[in-house]
Each structure stands twice: as C-alpha cells, then as structure tokens.
PDB file of N, CA and C in Angstrom:
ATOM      1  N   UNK A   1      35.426   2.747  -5.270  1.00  0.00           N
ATOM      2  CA  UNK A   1      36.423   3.587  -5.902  1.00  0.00           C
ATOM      3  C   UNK A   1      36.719   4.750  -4.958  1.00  0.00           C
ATOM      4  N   UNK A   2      37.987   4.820  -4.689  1.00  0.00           N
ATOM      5  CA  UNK A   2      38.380   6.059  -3.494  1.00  0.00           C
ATOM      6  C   UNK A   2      38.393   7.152  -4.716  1.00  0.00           C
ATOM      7  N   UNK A   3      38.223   8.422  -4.091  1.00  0.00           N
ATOM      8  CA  UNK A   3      38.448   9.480  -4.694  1.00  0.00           C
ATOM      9  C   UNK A   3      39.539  10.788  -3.828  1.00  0.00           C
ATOM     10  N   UNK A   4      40.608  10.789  -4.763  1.00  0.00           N
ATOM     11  CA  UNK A   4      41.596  12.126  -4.172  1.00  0.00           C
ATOM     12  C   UNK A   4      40.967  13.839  -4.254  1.00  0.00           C
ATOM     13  N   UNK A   5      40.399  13.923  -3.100  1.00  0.00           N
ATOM     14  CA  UNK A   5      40.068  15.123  -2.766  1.00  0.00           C
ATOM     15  C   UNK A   5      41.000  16.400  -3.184  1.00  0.00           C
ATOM     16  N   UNK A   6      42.660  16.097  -3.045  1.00  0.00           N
ATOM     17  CA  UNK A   6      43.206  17.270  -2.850  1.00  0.00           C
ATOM     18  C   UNK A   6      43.984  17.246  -4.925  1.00  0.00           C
ATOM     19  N   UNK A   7      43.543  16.139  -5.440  1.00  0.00           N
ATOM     20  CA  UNK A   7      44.223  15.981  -6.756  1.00  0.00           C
ATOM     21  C   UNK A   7      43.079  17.339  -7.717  1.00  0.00           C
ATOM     22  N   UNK A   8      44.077  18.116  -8.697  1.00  0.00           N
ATOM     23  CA  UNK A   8      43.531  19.045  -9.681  1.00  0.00           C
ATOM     24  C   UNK A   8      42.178  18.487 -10.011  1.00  0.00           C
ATOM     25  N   UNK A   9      41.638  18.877 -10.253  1.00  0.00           N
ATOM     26  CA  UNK A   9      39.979  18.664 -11.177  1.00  0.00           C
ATOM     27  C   UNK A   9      40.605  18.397 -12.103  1.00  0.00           C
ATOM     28  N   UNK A  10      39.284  17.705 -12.882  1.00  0.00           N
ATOM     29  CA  UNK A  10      39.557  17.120 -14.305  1.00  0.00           C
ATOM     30  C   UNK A  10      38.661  18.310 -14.512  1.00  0.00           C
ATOM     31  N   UNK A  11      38.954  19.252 -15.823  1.00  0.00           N
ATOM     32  CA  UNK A  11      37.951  20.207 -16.397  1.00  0.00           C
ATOM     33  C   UNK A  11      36.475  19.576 -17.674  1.00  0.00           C
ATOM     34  N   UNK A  12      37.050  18.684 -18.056  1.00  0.00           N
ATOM     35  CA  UNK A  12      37.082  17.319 -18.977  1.00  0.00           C
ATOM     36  C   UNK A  12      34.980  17.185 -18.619  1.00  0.00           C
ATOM     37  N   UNK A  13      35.260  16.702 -17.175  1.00  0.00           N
ATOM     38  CA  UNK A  13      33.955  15.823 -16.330  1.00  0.00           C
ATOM     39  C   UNK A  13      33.258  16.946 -16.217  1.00  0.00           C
ATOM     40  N   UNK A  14      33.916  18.049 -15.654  1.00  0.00           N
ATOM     41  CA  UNK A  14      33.031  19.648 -15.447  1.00  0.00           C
ATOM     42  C   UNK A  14      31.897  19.822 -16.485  1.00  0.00           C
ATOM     43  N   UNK A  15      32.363  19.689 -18.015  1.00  0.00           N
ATOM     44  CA  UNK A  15      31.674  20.339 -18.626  1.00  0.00           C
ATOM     45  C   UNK A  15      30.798  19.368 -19.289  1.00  0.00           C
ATOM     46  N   UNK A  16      30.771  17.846 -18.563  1.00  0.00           N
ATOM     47  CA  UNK A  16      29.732  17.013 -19.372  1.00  0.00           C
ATOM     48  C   UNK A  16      28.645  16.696 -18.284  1.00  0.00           C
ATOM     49  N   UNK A  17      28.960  17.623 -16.955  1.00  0.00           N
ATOM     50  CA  UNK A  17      27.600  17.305 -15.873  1.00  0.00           C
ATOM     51  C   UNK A  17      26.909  18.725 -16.116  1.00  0.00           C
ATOM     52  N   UNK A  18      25.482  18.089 -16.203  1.00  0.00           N
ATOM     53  CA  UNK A  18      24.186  19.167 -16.016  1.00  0.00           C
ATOM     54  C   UNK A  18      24.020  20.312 -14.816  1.00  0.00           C
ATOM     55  N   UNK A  19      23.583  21.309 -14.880  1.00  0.00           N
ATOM     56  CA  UNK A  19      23.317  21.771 -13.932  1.00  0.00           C
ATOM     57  C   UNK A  19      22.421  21.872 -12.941  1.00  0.00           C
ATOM     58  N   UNK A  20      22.498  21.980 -11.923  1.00  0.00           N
ATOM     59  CA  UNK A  20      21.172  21.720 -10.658  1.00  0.00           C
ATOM     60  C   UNK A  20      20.032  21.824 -11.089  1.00  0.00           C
ATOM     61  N   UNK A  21      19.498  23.163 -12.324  1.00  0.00           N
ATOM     62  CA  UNK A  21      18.474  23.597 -11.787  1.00  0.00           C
ATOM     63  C   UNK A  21      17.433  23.353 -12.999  1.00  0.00           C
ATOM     64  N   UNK A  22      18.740  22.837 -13.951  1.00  0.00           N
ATOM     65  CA  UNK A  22      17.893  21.851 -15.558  1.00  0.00           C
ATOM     66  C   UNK A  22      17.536  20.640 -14.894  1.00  0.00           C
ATOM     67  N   UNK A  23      18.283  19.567 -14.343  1.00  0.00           N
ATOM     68  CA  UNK A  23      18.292  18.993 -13.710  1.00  0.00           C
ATOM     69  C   UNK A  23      16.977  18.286 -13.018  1.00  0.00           C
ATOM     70  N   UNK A  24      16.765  19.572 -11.635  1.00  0.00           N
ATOM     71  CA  UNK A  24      15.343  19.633 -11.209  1.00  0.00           C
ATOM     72  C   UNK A  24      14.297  19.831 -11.882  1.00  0.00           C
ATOM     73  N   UNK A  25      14.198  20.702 -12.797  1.00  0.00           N
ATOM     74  CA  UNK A  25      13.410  21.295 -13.510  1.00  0.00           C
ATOM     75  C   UNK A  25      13.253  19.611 -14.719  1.00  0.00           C
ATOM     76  N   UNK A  26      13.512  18.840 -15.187  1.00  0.00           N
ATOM     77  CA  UNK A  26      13.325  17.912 -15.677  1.00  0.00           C
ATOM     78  C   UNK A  26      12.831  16.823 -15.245  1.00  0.00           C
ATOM     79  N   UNK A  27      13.528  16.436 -13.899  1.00  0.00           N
ATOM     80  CA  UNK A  27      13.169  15.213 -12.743  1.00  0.00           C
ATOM     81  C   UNK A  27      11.303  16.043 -12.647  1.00  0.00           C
ATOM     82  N   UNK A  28      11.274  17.369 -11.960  1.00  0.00           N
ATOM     83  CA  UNK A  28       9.890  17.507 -12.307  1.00  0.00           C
ATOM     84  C   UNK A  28       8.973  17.438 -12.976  1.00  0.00           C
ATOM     85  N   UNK A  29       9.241  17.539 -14.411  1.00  0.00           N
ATOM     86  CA  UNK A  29       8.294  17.510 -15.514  1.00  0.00           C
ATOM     87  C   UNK A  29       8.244  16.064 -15.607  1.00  0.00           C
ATOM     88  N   UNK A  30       9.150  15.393 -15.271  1.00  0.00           N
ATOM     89  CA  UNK A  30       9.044  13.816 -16.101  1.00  0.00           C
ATOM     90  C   UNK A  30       8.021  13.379 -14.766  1.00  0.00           C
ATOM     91  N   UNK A  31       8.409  13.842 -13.307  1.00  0.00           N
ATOM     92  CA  UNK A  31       7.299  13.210 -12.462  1.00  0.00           C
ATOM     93  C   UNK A  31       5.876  13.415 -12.557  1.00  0.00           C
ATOM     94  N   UNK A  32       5.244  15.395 -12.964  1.00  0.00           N
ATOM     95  CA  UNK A  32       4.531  15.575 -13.136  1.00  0.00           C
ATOM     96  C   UNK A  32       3.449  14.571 -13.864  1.00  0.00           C
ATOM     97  N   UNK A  33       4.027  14.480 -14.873  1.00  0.00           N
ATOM     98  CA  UNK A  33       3.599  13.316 -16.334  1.00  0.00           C
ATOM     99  C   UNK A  33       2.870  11.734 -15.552  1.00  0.00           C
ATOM    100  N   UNK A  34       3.894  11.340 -15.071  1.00  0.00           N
ATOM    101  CA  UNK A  34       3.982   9.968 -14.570  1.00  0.00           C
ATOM    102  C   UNK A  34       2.795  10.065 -13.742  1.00  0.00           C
ATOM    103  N   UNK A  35       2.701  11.230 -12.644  1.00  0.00           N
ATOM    104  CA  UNK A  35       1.786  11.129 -11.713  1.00  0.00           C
ATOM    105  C   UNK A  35       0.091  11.278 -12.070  1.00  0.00           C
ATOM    106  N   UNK A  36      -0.163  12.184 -13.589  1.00  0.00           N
ATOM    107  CA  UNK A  36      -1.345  12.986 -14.240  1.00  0.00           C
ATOM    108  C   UNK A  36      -2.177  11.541 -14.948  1.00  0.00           C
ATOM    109  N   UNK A  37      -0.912  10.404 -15.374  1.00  0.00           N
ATOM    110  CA  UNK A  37      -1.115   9.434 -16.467  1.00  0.00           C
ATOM    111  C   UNK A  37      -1.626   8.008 -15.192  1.00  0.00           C
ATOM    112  N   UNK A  38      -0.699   8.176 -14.363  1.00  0.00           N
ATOM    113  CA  UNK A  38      -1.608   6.730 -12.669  1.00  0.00           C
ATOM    114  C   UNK A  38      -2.737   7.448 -12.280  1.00  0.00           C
ATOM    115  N   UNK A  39      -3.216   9.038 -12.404  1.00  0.00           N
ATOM    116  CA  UNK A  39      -4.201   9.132 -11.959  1.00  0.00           C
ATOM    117  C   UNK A  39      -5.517   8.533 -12.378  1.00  0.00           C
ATOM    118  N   UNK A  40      -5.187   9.045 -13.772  1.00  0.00           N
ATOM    119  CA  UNK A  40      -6.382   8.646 -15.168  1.00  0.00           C
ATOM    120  C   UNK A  40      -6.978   7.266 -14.791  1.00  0.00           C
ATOM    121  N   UNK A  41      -5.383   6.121 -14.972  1.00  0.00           N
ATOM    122  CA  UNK A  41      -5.487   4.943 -14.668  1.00  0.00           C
ATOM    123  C   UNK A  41      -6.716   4.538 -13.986  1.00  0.00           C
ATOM    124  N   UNK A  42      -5.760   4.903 -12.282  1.00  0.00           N
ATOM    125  CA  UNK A  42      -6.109   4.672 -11.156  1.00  0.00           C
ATOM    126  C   UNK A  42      -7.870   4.758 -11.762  1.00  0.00           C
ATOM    127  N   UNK A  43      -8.673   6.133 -11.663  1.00  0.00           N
ATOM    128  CA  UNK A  43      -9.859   6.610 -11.522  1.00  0.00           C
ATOM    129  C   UNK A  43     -10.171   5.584 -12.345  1.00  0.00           C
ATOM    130  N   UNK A  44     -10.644   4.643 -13.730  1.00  0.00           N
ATOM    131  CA  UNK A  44     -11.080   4.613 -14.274  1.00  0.00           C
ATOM    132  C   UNK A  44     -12.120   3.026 -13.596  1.00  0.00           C
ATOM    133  N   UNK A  45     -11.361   2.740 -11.922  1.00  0.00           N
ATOM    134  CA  UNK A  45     -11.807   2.023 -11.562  1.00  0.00           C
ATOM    135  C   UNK A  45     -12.745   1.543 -10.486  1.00  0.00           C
ATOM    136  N   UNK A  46     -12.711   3.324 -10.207  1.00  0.00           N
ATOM    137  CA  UNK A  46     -13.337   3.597  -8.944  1.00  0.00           C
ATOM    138  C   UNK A  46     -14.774   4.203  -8.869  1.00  0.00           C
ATOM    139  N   UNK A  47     -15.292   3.963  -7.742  1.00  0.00           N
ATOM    140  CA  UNK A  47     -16.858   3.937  -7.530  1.00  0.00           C
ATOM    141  C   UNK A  47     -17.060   4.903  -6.911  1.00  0.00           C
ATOM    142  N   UNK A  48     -17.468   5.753  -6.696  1.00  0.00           N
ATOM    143  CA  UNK A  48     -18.044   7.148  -6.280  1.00  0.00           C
ATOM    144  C   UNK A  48     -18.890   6.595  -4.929  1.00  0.00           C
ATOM    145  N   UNK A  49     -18.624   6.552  -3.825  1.00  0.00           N
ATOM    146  CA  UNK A  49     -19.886   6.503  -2.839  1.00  0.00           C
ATOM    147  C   UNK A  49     -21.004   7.160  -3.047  1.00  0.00           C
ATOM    148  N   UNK A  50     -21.657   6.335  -2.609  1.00  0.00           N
ATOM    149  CA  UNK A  50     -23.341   6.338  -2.625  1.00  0.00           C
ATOM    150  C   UNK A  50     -24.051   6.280  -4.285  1.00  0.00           C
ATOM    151  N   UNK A  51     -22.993   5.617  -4.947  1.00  0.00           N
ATOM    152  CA  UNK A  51     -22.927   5.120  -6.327  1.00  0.00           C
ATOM    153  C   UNK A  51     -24.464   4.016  -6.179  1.00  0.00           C
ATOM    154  N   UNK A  52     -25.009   3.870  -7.389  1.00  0.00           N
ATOM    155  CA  UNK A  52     -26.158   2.874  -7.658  1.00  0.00           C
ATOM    156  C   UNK A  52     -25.769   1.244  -7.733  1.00  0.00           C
ATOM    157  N   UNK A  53     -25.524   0.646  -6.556  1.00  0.00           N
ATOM    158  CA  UNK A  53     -25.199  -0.991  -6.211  1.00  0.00           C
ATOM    159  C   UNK A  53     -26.409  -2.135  -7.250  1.00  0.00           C
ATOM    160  N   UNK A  54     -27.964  -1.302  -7.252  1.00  0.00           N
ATOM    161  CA  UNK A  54     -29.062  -2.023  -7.230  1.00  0.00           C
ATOM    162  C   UNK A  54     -28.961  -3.215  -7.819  1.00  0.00           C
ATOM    163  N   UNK A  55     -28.066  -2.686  -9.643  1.00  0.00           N
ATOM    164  CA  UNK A  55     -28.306  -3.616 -10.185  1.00  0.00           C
ATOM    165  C   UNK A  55     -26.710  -5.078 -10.107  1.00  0.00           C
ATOM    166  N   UNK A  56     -26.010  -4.864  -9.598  1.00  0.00           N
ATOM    167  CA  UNK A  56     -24.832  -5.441  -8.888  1.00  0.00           C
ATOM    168  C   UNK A  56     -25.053  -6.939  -8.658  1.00  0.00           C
ATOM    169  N   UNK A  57     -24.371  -8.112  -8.960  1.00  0.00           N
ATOM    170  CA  UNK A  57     -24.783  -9.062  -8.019  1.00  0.00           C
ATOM    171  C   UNK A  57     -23.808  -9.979  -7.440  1.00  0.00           C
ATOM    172  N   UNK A  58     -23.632 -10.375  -6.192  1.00  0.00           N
ATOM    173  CA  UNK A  58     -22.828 -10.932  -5.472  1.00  0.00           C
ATOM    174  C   UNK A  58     -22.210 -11.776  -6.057  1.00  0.00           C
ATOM    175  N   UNK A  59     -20.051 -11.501  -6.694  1.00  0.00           N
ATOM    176  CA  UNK A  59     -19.720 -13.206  -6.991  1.00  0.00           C
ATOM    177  C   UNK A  59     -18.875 -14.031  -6.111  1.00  0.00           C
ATOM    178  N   UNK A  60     -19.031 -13.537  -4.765  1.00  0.00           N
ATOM    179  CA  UNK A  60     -18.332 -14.094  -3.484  1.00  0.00           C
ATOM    180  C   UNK A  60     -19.152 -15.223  -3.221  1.00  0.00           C
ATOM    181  N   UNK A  61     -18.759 -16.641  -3.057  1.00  0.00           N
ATOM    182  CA  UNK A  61     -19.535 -17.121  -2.230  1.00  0.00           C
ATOM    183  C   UNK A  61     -19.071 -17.207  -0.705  1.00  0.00           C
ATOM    184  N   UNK A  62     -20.128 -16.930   0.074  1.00  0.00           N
ATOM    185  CA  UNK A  62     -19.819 -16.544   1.095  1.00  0.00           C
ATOM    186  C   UNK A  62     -20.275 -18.259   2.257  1.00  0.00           C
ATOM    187  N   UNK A  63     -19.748 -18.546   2.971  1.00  0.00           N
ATOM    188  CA  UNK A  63     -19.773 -19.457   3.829  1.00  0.00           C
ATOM    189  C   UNK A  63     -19.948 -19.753   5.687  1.00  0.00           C
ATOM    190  N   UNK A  64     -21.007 -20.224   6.268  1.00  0.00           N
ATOM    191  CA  UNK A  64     -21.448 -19.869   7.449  1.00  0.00           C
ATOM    192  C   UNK A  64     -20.062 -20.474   8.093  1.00  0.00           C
ATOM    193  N   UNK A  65     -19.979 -19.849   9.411  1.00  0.00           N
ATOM    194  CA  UNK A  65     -18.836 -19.861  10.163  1.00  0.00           C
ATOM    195  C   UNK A  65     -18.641 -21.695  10.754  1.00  0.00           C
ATOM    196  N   UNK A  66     -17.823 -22.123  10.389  1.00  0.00           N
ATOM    197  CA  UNK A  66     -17.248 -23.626  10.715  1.00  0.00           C
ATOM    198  C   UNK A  66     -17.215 -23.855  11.726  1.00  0.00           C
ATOM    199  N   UNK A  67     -17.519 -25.352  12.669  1.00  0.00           N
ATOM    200  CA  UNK A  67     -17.293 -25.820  13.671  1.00  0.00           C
ATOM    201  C   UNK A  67     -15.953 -25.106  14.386  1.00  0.00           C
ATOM    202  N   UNK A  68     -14.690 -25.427  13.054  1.00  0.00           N
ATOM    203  CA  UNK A  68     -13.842 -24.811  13.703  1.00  0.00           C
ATOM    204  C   UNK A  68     -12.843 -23.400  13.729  1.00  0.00           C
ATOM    205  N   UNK A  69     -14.158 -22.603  13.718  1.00  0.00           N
ATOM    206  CA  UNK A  69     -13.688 -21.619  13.767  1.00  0.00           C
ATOM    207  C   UNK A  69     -14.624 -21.041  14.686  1.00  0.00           C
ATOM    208  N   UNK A  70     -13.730 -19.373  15.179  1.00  0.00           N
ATOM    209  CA  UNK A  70     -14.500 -18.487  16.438  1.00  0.00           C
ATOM    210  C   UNK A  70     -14.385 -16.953  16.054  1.00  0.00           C
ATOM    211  N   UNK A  71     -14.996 -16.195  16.332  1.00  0.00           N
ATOM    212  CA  UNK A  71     -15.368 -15.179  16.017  1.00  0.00           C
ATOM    213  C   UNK A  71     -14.585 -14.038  17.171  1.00  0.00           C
ATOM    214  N   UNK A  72     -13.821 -13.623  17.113  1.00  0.00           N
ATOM    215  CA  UNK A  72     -12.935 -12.773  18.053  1.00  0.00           C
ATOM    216  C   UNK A  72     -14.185 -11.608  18.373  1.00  0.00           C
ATOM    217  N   UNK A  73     -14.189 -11.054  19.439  1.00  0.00           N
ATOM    218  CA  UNK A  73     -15.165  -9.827  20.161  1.00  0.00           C
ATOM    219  C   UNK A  73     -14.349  -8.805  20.700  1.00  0.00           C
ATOM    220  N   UNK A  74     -13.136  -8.641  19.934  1.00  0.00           N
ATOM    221  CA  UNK A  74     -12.374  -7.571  19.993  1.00  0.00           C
ATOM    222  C   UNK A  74     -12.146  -6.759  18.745  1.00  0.00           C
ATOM    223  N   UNK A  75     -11.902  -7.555  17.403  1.00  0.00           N
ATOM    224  CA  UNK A  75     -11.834  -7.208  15.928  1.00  0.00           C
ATOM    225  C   UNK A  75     -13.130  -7.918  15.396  1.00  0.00           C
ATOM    226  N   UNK A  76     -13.441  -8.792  16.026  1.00  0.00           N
ATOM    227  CA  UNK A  76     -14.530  -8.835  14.836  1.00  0.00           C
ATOM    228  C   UNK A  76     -14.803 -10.230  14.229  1.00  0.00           C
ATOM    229  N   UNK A  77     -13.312 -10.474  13.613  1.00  0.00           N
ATOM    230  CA  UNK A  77     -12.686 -11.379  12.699  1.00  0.00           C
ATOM    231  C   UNK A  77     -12.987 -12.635  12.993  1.00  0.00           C
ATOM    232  N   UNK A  78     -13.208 -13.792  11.608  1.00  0.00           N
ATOM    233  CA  UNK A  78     -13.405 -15.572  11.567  1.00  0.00           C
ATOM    234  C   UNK A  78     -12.341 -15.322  11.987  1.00  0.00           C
ATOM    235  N   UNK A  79     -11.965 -16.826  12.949  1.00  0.00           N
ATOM    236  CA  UNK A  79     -10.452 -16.906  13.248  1.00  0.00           C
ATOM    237  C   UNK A  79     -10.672 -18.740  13.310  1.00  0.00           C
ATOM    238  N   UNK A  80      -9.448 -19.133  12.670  1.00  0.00           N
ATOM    239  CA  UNK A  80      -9.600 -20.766  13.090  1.00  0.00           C
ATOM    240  C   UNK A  80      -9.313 -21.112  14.180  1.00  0.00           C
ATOM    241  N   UNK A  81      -9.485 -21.565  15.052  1.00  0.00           N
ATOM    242  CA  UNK A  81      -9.967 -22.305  16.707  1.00  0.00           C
ATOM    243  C   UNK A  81      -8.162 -22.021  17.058  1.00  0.00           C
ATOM    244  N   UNK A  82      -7.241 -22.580  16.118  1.00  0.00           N
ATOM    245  CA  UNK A  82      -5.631 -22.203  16.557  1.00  0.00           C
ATOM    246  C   UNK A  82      -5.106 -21.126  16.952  1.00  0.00           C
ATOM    247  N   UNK A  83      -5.961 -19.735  16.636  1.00  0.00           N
ATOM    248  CA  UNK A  83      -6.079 -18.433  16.687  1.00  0.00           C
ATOM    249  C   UNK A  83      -6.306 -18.105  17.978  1.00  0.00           C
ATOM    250  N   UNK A  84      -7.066 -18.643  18.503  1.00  0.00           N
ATOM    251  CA  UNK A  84      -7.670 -18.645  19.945  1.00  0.00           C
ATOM    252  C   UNK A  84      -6.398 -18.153  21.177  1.00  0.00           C
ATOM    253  N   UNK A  85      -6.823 -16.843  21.408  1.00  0.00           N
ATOM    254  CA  UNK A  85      -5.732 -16.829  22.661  1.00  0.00           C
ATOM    255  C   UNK A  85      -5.953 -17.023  24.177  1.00  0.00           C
ATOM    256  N   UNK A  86      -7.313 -16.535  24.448  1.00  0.00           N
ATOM    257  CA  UNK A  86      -8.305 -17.054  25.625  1.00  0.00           C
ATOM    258  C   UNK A  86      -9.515 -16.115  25.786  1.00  0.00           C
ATOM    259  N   UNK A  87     -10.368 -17.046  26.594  1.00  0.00           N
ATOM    260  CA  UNK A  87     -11.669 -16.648  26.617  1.00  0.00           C
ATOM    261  C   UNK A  87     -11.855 -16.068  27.550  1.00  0.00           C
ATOM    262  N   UNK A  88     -12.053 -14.887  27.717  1.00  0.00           N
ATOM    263  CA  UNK A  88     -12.658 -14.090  28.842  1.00  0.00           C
ATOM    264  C   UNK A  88     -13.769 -13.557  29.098  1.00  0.00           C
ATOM    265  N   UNK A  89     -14.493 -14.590  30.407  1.00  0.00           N
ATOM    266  CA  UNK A  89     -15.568 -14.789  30.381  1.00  0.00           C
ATOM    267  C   UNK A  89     -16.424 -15.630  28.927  1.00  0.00           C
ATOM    268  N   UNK A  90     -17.055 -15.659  28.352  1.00  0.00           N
ATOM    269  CA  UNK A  90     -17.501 -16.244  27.318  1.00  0.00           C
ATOM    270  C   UNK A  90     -17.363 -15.599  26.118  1.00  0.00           C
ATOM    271  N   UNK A  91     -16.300 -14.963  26.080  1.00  0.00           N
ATOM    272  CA  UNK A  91     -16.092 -14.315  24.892  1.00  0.00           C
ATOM    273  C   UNK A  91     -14.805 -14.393  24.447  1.00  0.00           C
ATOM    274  N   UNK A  92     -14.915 -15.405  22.980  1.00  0.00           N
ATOM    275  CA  UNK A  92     -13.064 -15.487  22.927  1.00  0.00           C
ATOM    276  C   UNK A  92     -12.196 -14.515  22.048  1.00  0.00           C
ATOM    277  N   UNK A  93     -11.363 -14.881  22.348  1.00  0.00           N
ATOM    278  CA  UNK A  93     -10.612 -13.162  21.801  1.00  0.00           C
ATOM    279  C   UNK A  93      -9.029 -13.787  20.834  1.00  0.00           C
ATOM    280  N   UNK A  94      -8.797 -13.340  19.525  1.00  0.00           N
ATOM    281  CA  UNK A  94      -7.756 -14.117  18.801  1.00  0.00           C
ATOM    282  C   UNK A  94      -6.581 -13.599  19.687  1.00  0.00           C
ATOM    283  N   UNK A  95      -5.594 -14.251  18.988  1.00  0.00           N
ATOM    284  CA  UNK A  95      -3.750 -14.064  19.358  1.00  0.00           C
ATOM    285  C   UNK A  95      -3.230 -12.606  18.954  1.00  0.00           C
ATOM    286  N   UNK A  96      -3.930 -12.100  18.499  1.00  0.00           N
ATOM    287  CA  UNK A  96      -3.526 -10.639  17.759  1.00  0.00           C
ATOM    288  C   UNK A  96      -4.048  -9.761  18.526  1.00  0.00           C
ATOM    289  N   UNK A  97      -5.498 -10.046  18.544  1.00  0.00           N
ATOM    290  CA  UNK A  97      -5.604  -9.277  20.079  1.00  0.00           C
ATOM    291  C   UNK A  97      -5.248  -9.049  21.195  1.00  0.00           C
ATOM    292  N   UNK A  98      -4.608  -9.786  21.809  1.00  0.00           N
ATOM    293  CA  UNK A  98      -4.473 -10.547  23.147  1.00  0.00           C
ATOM    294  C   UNK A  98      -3.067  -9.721  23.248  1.00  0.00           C
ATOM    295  N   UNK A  99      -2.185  -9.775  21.798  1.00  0.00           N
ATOM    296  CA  UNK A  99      -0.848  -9.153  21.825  1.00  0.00           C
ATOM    297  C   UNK A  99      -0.475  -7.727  21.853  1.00  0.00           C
TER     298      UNK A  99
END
C-alpha cells in the first residue's frame, strides 16, 4: 500500500493510536511477567553444582567404541571411520577438524 506523504492527515487515525510512552511502558510490564514466569519454569529443573549425584543411577547405555569407528585427537569425539580426514602420524583427526 503506497502512502501520500503530502495528502492532509486523517485526524480520525490520530486519535485511535496510543502514545509512545503507554505504549513502552506496557510492552515492558507484559515482558517483565513473561520473563519472572520462564524463570520459575526454567529453575525447577536445574541442579546446583556440586549437588549430591550418590544416589543417581545411570539410564544411558553406553557402548565400547566399534570396529568402525575412530576417536579424533583434536576434539575428542567417536567419529565413524567416513569422518576420517587424515592421520597424522598415528593419530587420526575427523573432517571438522581438519576444516
């Protein structure tokens, strides 16, 4: 929709827009709210470091590293053998690294 810059105002539209500073002053309170209510959320899931693990018990099963897979010595990371970008010296290093 073009709009004529130099055409009279409508007085009409004037008096049904808000002003700046109700406006702000609202967009704030409604964010305030929103942000006080994800906090609550958020926290109700979180673990405090150096929290008590003892009684905890593992439901990952965890799996020794596969024929075909290699262990990058740059990140760290399982990588499947396709990952492989080259070995330098005896140490292989993934595609992410390498890049």
């Amino acid at each position: 929709m073009t709009t004529d810059y130099d055409a009279p105002r409508n007085q009409d539209q004037e008096k049904n827009t808000v002003p700046l500073e109700e406006f702000t002053n609202q967009g704030a309170q409604r964010q305030t709210n929103q942000i006080d209510e994800d906090e609550a959320v958020v926290s109700e899931g979180l673990e405090l470091p150096g929290a008590d693990l003892s009684g905890e018990e593992l439901t990952v099963r965890v799996l020794p590293q596969q024929s075909d897979e290699f262990t990058c010595m740059e990140c760290f990371l399982v990588h499947h053998i396709s990952q492989l970008a080259s070995e330098e010296g005896d140490e292989p290093v993934c595609a992410d690294c390498v890049g």
